[in-house]
Protein backbone atom coordinates (compact mmCIF):
# COMPACT_ATOMS: atom_id res chain seq x y z
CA UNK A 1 80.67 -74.25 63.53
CA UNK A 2 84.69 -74.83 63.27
CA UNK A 3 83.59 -77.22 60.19
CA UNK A 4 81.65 -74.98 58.62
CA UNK A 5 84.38 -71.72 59.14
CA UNK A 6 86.91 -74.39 57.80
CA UNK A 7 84.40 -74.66 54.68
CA UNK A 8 84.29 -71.01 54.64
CA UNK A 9 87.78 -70.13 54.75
CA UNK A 10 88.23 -73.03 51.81
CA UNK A 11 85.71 -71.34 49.99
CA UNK A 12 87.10 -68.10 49.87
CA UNK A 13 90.68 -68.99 49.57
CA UNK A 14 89.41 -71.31 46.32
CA UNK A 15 87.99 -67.95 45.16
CA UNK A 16 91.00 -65.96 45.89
CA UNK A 17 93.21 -68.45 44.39
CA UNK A 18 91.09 -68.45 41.48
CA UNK A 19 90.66 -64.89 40.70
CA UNK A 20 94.27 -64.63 41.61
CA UNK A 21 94.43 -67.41 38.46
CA UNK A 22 92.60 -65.32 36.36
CA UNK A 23 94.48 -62.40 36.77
CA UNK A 24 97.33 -63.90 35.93
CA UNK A 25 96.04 -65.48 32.94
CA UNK A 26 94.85 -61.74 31.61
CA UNK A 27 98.27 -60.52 31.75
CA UNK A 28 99.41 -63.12 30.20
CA UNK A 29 96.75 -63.25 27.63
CA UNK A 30 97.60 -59.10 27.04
CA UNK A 31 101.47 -60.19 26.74
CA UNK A 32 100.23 -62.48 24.23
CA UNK A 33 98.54 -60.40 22.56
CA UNK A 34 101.12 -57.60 22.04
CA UNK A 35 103.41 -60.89 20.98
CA UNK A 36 101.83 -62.69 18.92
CA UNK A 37 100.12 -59.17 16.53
CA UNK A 38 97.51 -57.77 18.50
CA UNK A 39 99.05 -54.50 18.85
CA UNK A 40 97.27 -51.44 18.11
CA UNK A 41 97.37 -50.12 14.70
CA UNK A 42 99.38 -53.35 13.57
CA UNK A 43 98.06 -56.29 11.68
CA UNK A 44 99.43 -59.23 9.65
CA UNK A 45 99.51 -56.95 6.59
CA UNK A 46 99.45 -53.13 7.80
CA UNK A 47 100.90 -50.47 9.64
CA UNK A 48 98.97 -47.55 10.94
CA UNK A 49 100.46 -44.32 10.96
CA UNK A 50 99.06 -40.38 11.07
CA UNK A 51 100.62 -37.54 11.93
CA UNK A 52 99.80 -33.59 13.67
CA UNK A 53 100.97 -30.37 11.52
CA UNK A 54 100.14 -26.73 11.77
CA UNK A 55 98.23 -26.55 8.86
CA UNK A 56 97.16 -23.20 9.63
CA UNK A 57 98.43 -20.34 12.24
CA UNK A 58 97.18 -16.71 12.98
CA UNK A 59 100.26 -16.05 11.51
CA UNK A 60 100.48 -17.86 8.07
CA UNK A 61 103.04 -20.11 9.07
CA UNK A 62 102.00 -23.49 7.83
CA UNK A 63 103.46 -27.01 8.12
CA UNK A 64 100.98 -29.17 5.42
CA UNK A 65 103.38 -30.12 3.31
CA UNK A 66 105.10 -32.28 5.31
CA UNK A 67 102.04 -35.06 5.03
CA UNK A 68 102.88 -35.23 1.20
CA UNK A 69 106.42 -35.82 2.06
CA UNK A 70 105.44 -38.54 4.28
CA UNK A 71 102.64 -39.79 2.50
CA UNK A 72 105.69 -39.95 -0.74
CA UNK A 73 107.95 -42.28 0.98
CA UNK A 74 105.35 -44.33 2.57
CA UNK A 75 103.61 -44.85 -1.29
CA UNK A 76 107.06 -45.87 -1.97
CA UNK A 77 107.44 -48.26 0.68
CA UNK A 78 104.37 -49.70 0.05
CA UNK A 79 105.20 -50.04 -3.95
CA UNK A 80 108.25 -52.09 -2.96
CA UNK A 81 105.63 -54.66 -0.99
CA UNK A 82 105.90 -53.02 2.47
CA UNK A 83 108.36 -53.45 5.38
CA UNK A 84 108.34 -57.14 6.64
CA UNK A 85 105.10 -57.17 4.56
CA UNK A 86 103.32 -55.10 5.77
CA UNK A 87 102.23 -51.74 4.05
CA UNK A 88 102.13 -48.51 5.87
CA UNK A 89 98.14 -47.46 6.23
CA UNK A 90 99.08 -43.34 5.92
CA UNK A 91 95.57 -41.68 7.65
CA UNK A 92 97.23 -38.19 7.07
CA UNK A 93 97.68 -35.63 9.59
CA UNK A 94 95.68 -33.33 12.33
CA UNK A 95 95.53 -29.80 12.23
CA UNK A 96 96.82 -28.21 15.38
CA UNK A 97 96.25 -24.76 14.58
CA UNK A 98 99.57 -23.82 16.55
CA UNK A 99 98.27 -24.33 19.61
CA UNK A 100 98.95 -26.64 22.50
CA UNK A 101 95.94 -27.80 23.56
CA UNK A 102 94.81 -28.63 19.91
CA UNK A 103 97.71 -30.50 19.21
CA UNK A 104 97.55 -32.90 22.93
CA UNK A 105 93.91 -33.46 21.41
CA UNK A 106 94.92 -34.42 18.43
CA UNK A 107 97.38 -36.76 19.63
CA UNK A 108 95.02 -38.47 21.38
CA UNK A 109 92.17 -38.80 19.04
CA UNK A 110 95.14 -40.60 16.88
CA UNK A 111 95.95 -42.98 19.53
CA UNK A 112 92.51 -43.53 21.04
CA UNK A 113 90.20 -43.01 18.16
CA UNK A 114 92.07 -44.36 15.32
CA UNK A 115 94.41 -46.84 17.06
CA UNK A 116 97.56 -45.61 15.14
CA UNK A 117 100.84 -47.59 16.23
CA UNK A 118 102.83 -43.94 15.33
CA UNK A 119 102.69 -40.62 14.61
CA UNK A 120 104.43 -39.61 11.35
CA UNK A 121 105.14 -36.75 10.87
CA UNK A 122 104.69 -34.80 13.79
CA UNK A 123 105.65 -31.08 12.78
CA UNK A 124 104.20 -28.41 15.24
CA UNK A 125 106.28 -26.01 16.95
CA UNK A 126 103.82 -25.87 19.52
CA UNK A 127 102.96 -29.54 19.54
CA UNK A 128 101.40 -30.13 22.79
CA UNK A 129 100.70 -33.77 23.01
CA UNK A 130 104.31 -34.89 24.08
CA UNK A 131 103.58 -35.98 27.66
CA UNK A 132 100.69 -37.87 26.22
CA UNK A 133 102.62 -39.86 23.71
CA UNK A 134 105.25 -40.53 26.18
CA UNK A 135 102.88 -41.75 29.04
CA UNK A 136 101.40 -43.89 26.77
CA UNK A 137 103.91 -45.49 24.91
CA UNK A 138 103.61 -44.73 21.27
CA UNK A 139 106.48 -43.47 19.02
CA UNK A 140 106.36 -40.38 16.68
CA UNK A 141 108.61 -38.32 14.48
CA UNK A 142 109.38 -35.21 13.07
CA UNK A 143 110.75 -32.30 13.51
CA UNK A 144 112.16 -31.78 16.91
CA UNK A 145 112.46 -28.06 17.38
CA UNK A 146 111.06 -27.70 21.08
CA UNK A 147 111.92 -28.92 24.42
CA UNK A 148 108.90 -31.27 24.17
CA UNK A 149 110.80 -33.59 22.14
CA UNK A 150 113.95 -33.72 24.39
CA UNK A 151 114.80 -36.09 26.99
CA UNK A 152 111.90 -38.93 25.75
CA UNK A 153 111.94 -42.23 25.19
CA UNK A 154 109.39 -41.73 22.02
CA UNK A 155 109.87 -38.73 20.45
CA UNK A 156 112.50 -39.18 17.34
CA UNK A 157 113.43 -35.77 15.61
CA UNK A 158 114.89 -36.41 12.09
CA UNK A 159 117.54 -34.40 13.18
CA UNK A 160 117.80 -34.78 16.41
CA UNK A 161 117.07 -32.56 19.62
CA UNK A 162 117.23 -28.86 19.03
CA UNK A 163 116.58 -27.60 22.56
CA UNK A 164 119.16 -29.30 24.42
CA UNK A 165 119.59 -28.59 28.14
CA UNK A 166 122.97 -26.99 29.52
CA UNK A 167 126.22 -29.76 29.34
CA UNK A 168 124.33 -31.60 26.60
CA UNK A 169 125.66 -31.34 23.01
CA UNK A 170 124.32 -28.21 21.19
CA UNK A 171 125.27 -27.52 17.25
CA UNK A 172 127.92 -26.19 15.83
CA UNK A 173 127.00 -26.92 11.71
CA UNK A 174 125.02 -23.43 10.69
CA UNK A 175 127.64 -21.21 12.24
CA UNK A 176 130.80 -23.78 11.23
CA UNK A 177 128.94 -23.83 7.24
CA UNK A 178 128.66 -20.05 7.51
CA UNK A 179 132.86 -19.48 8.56
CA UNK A 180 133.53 -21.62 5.62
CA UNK A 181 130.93 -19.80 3.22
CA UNK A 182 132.26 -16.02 4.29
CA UNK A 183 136.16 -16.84 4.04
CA UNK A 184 136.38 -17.48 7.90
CA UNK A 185 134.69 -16.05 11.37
CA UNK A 186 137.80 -14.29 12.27
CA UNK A 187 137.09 -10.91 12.83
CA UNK A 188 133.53 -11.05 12.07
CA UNK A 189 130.01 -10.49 14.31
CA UNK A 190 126.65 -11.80 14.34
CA UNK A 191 123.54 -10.34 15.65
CA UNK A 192 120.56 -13.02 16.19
CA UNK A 193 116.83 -12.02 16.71
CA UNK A 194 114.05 -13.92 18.23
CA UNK A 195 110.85 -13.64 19.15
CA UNK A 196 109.27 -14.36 22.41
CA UNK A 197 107.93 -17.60 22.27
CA UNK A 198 109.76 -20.47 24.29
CA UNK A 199 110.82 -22.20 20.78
CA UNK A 200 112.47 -19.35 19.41
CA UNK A 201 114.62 -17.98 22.57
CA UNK A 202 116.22 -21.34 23.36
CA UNK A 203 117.18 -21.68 19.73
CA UNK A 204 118.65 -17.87 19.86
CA UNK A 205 120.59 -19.90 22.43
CA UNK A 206 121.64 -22.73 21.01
CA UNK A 207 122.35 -20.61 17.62
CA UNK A 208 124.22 -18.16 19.24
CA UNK A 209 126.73 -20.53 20.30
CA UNK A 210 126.87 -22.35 17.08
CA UNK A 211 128.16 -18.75 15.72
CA UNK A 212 130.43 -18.30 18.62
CA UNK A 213 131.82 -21.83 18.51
CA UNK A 214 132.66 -21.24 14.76
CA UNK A 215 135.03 -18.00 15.84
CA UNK A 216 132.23 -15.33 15.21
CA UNK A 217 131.74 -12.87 17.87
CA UNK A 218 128.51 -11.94 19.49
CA UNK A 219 126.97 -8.84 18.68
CA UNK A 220 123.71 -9.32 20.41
CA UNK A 221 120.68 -11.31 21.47
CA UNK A 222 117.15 -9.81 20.95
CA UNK A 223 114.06 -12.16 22.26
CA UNK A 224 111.30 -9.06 22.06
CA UNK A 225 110.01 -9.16 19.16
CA UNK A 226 105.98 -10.70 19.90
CA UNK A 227 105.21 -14.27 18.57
CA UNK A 228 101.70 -13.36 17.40
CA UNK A 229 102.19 -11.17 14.53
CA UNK A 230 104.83 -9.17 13.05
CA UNK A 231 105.03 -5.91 14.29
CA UNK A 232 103.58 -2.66 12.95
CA UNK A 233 106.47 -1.15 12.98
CA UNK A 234 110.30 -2.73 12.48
CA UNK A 235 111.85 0.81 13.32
CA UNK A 236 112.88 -0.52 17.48
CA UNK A 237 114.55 -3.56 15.84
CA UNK A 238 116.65 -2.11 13.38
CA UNK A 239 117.92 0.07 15.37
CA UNK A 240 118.78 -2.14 17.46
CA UNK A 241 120.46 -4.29 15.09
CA UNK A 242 121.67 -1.42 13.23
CA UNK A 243 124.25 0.01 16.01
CA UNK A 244 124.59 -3.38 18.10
CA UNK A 245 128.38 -3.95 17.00
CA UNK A 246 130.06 -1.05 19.19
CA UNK A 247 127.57 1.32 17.09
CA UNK A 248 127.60 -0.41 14.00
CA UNK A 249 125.74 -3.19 12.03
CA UNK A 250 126.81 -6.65 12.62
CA UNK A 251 128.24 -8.94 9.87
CA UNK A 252 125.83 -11.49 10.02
CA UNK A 253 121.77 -10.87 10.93
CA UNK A 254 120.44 -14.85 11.51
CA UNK A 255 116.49 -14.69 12.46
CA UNK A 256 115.10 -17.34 14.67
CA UNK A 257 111.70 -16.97 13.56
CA UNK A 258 108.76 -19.50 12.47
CA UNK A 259 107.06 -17.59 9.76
CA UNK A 260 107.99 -15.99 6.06
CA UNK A 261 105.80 -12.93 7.36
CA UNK A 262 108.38 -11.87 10.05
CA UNK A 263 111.14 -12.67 7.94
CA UNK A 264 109.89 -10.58 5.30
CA UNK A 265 109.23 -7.44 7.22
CA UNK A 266 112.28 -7.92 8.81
CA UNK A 267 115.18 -8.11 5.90
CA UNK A 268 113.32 -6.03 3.94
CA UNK A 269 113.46 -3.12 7.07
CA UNK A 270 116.93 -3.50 7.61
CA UNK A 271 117.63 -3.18 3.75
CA UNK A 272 116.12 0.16 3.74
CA UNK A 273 118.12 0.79 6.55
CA UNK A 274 121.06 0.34 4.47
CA UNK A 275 122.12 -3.07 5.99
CA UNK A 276 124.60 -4.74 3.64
CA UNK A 277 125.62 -7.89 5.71
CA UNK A 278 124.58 -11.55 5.88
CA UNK A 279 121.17 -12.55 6.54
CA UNK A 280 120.47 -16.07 7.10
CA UNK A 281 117.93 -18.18 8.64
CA UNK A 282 116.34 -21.75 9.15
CA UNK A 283 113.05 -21.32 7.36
CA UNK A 284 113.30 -19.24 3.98
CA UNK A 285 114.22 -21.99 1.79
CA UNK A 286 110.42 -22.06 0.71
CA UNK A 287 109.68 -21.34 -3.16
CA UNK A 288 106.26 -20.07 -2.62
CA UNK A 289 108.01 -16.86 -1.45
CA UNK A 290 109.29 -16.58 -5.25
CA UNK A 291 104.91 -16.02 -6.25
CA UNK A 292 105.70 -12.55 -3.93
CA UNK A 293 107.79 -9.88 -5.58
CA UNK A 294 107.82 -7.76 -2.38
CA UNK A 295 108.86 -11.28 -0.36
CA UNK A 296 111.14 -12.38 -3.16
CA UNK A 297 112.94 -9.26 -3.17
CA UNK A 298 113.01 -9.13 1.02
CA UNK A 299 114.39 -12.34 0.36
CA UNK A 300 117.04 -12.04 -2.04
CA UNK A 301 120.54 -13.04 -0.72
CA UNK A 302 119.47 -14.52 2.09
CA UNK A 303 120.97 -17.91 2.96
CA UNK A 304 118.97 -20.73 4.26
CA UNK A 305 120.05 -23.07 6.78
CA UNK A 306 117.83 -26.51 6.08
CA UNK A 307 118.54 -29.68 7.95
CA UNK A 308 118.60 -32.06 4.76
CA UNK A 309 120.29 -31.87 1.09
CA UNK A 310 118.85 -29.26 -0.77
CA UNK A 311 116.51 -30.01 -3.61
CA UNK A 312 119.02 -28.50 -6.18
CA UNK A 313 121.79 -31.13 -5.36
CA UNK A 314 122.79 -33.41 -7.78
CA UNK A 315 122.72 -36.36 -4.90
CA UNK A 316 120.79 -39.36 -6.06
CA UNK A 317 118.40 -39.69 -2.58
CA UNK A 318 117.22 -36.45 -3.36
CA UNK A 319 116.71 -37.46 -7.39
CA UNK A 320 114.55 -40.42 -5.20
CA UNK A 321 113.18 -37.90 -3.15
CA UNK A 322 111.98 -35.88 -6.33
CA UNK A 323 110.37 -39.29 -8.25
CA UNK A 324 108.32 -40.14 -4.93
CA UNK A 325 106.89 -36.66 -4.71
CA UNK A 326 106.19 -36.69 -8.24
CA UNK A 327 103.94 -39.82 -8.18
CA UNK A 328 101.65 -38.90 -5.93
CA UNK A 329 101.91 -35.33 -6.60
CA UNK A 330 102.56 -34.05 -9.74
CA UNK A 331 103.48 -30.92 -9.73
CA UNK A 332 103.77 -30.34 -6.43
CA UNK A 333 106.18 -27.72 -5.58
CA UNK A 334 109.49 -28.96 -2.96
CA UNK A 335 109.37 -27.26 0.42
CA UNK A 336 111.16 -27.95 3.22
CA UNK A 337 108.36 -28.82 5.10
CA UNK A 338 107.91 -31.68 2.95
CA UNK A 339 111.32 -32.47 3.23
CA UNK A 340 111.39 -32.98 6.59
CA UNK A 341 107.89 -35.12 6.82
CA UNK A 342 109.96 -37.04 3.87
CA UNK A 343 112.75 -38.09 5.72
CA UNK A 344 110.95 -38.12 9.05
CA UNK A 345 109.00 -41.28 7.69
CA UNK A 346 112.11 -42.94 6.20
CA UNK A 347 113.77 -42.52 9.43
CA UNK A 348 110.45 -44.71 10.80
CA UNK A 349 110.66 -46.97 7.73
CA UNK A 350 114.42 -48.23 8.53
CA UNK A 351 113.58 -48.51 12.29
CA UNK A 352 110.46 -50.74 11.15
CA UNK A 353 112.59 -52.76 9.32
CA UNK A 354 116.10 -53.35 11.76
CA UNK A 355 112.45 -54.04 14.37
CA UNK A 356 111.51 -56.81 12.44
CA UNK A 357 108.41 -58.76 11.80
CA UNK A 358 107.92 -59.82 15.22
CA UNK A 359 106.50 -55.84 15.95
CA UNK A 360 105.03 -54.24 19.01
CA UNK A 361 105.92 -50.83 20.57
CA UNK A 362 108.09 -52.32 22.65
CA UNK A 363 110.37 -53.98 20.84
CA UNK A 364 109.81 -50.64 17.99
CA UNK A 365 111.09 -48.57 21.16
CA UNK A 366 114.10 -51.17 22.36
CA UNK A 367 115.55 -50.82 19.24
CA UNK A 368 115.39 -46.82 18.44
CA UNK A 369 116.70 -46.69 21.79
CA UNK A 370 119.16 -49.03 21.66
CA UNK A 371 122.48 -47.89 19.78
CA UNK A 372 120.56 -47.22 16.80
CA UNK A 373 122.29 -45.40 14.26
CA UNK A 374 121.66 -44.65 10.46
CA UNK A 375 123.22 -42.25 7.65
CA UNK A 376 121.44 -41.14 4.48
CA UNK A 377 122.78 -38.02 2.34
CA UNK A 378 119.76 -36.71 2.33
CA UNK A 379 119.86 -35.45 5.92
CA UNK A 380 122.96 -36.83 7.55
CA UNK A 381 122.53 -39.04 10.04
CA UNK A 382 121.04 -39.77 13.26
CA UNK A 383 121.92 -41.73 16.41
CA UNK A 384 119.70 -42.80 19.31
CA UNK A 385 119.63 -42.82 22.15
CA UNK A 386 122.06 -40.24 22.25
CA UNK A 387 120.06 -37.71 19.56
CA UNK A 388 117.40 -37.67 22.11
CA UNK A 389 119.35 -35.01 24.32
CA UNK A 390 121.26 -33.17 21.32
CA UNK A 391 120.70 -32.50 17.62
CA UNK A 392 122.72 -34.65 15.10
CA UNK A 393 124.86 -32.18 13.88
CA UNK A 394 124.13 -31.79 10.06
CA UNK A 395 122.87 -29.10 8.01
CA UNK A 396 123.20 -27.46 4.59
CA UNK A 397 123.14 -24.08 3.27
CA UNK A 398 121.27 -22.42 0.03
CA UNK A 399 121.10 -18.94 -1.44
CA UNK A 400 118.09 -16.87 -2.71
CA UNK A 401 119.69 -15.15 -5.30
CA UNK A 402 118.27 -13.76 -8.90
CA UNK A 403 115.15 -15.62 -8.56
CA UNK A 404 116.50 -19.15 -8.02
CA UNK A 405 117.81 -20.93 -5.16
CA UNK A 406 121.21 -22.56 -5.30
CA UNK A 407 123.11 -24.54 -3.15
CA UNK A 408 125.98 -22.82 -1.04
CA UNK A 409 127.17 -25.95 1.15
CA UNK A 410 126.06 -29.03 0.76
CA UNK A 411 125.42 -31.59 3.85
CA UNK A 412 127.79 -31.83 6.16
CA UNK A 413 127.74 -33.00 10.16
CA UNK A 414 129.76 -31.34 12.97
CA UNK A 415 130.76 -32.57 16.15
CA UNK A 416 128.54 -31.22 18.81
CA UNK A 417 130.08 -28.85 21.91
CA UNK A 418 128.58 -28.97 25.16
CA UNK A 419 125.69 -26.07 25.69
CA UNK A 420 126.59 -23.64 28.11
C-alpha cells in the first residue's frame, strides 16, 4: 500500500508538474505571439483601424466627416508604401447615434468582431465605450471633449484633454486669442451658456476660466438650457444674457453647445434683442451653415474657436491637408469635423512609426505614454503622457463674415493654468 501511494503521489505530482509545464508554455507561446506579429488587427503587411462617430443625433448634430478626414491621411500613408510597411486597413466608422450605450457597443463589435488594433477616429461626445477600450488594452483617438477620455492610458485626444479635473492644467488659448483679437480683456465681460449635459457644463468651466485667465471678467454661467433640443422659446435666455453685466449685456456671448441648431436659435435671438457684442464658439466653423440664409445670417460675425489651422491659411500642412481630401473626395466640402478625424489619424500615423516595426499594443502604448511629444502647424502640438490630464493648449480663431470665413488668429499654443 505505501508503494503504491508512493506511485500515486508520483503520478499526480508528474501531472501537476506537467500541466504546470504547459501552462507555462501557453504564456509563453501568447508572449510570442504578441512578439513575434500575432497581434490583433496587425499583420506582416497591414494595420487595422475603424473608428465610432455620431453620424446622426435627435438633434442634427453630426460627426461623419471626420471618417473622410481619416480615411484622407490614411490613403496617403498608404500611397507613400505604409508605415514600417505596412498599410493602414481603414474599415470606417460606427454610428453611435449620440448615445452611450450605442457607442460601448460599438466599441466592442470593433475590437471583438473585427479585431481592429485601434480606433481612429473616435468622435462622439457621448462616446460610451471608454472603460471598455481601457480594460482591454486597445488605443484610440480623436477628439477628447469628455471626461471619458481623461486620466487613461489609451485614449489620445488630438488636442489633448478638455475636461481636466481641479489642479490639472486647463486652457487658456480661446480666451488669450480673443484679448488679442478685441484690443485687450481689460475692462471687458463675458457671459458663457451651456446646456445641461455633463460635456457642456464642465467645458462652461474650463472656458470660463480661459476668459478669466485672459483678464476678462465674468458676467455669468448659465447650464439650463436642455441638451435634447433647442428650446421653443429663447425669450428666458436672453434675458438672462441680456441684463447679466450689472443689468446690461456682456461683451462677449461664447456658447458651449454641440449643435448648429442651438447656435442658430440662439445668436439669432439675442440679435433681435439688440445684442451688439462678441459671439464666439467652438463649433460654427462649418460651411454647410452658408446653404442656410436664416443660419448664415444667425451666423454672421461670429468667431469660431477650432483646435487646428484653419482651412483658409496659407500654411503648407493644410495645402497637404486639402490635396488628401481631394483624392479621395473630390469635392468634398472642409469641415472641422474632418479636420479633426484628419489630424487625429496623423497623430496615430507618427506614433506607428517612432513604435516601430516590431508592433504590439504594448509597445504602441509604452511609447504614447512615454515622453512622447510631436508638433505639426496644423494643430499645434501634443505631449503624452502629460496631455492625458490637460488639453495641449492650441487653438485658432476664424470669422463668419459677408458670406466667407476668414482667418482672425492663426495657431497658436498657451501655457496651461491650473483648473480651479
Amino acid at each position: 500500500m505505501i508503494v503504491r501511494r508512493g506511485a500515486a503521489a508520483a503520478l499526480t505530482m508528474a501531472l501537476l508538474t506537467g500541466t504546470a509545464t504547459a501552462g507555462c508554455a501557453a504564456q509563453q507561446r501568447t508572449a510570442a505571439q504578441q512578439e513575434g506579429g500575432a497581434v490583433p488587427g496587425v499583420t506582416g503587411t497591414t494595420v487595422k483601424v475603424g473608428g465610432v462617430l455620431t453620424k446622426t443625433s435627435a438633434s442634427g448634430y453630426s460627426t461623419k466627416d471626420a471618417e473622410i478626414g481619416a480615411k484622407a491621411r490614411f490613403e496617403r500613408a498608404n500611397a507613400e508604401g505604409g508605415v514600417h510597411g505596412r498599410k493602414i486597413d481603414f474599415l470606417g466608422a460606427e454610428d453611435d447615434g449620440q448615445d452611450a450605450a450605442k457607442g460601448d457597443a460599438a466599441a466592442k463589435k470593433l475590437v471583438q468582431k473585427d479585431q481592429v488594433f485601434a480606433l481612429v477616429p473616435v468622435h462622439a461626445p457621448n462616446f460610451g465605450g471608454a472603460a471598455f477600450l481601457e480594460q482591454q488594452g486597445v488605443p484610440w483617438f480623436g477628439w477628447a471633449t469628455g471626461p471619458q477620455w481623461c486620466g487613461t492610458r489609451t485614449g489620445f485626444g488630438y488636442n489633448g484633454c478638455l475636461a481636466p479635473k481641479q489642479g490639472d492644467g486647463s486652457q487658456t488659448w480661446w480666451g488669450r486669442q480673443m484679448a488679442d483679437l478685441l484690443g485687450g480683456a481689460a475692462g471687458k465681460s463675458v457671459y458663457v451658456q451651456t446646456t445641461d449635459s455633463s460635456g457642456s457644463k464642465y467645458g462652461g468651466t474650463t472656458i470660463s476660466q480661459s476668459f478669466t485667465a485672459a483678464g476678462f471678467t465674468l458676467a455669468g454661467v448659465d447650464s439650463g438650457l436642455p441638451a435634447a433640443a433647442p428650446p421653443p422659446d429663447w425669450l428666458p435666455y436672453v434675458n438672462k444674457i441680456m441684463t447679466s453685466d450689472a443689468g446690461g449685456p456682456p461683451d462677449v456671448v461664447v456658447s458651449v453647445i454641440a449643435g448648429t441648431k442651438f447656435n442658430v436659435g440662439l445668436y439669432a435671438a439675442l440679435k433681435r434683442a439688440g445684442y451688439q457684442g462678441v459671439l464666439t464658439d467652438a463649433t460654427s466653423y462649418d460651411a454647410a451653415i452658408l446653404d442656410d440664409p436664416a443660419g448664415a445670417k444667425a451666423l454672421d460675425g461670429v468667431i469660431a474657436a477650432p483646435m487646428f489651422e484653419p482651412f483658409e491659411s496659407t500654411a503648407p500642412e493644410i495645402a497637404q491637408l486639402k490635396q488628401d481630401v481631394a483624392k479621395v473626395a473630390p469635392g468634398q466640402r472642409l469641415t472641422q469635423h474632418l479636420a479633426i478625424g484628419y489630424w487625429a489619424a496623423d497623430i496615430f500615423l507618427d506614433l506607428l512609426d517612432k513604435t516601430g516595426k516590431d508592433l504590439t499594443r504594448e509597445k504602441f502604448l509604452n511609447t504614447a505614454n512615454g515622453s512622447y511629444v510631436y508638433e505639426n502647424p496644423g494643430f499645434g502640438r501634443i505631449e503624452f503622457p502629460k496631455d492625458h490630464t490637460e488639453p495641449n493648449g492650441c487653438g485658432a480663431l476664424v470669422k463668419l463674415a459677408g458670406g466667407a470665413f476668414r482667418v482672425a488668429r492663426s495657431m497658436k499654443c498657451f501655457d496651461n493654468v491650473p483648473l480651479k
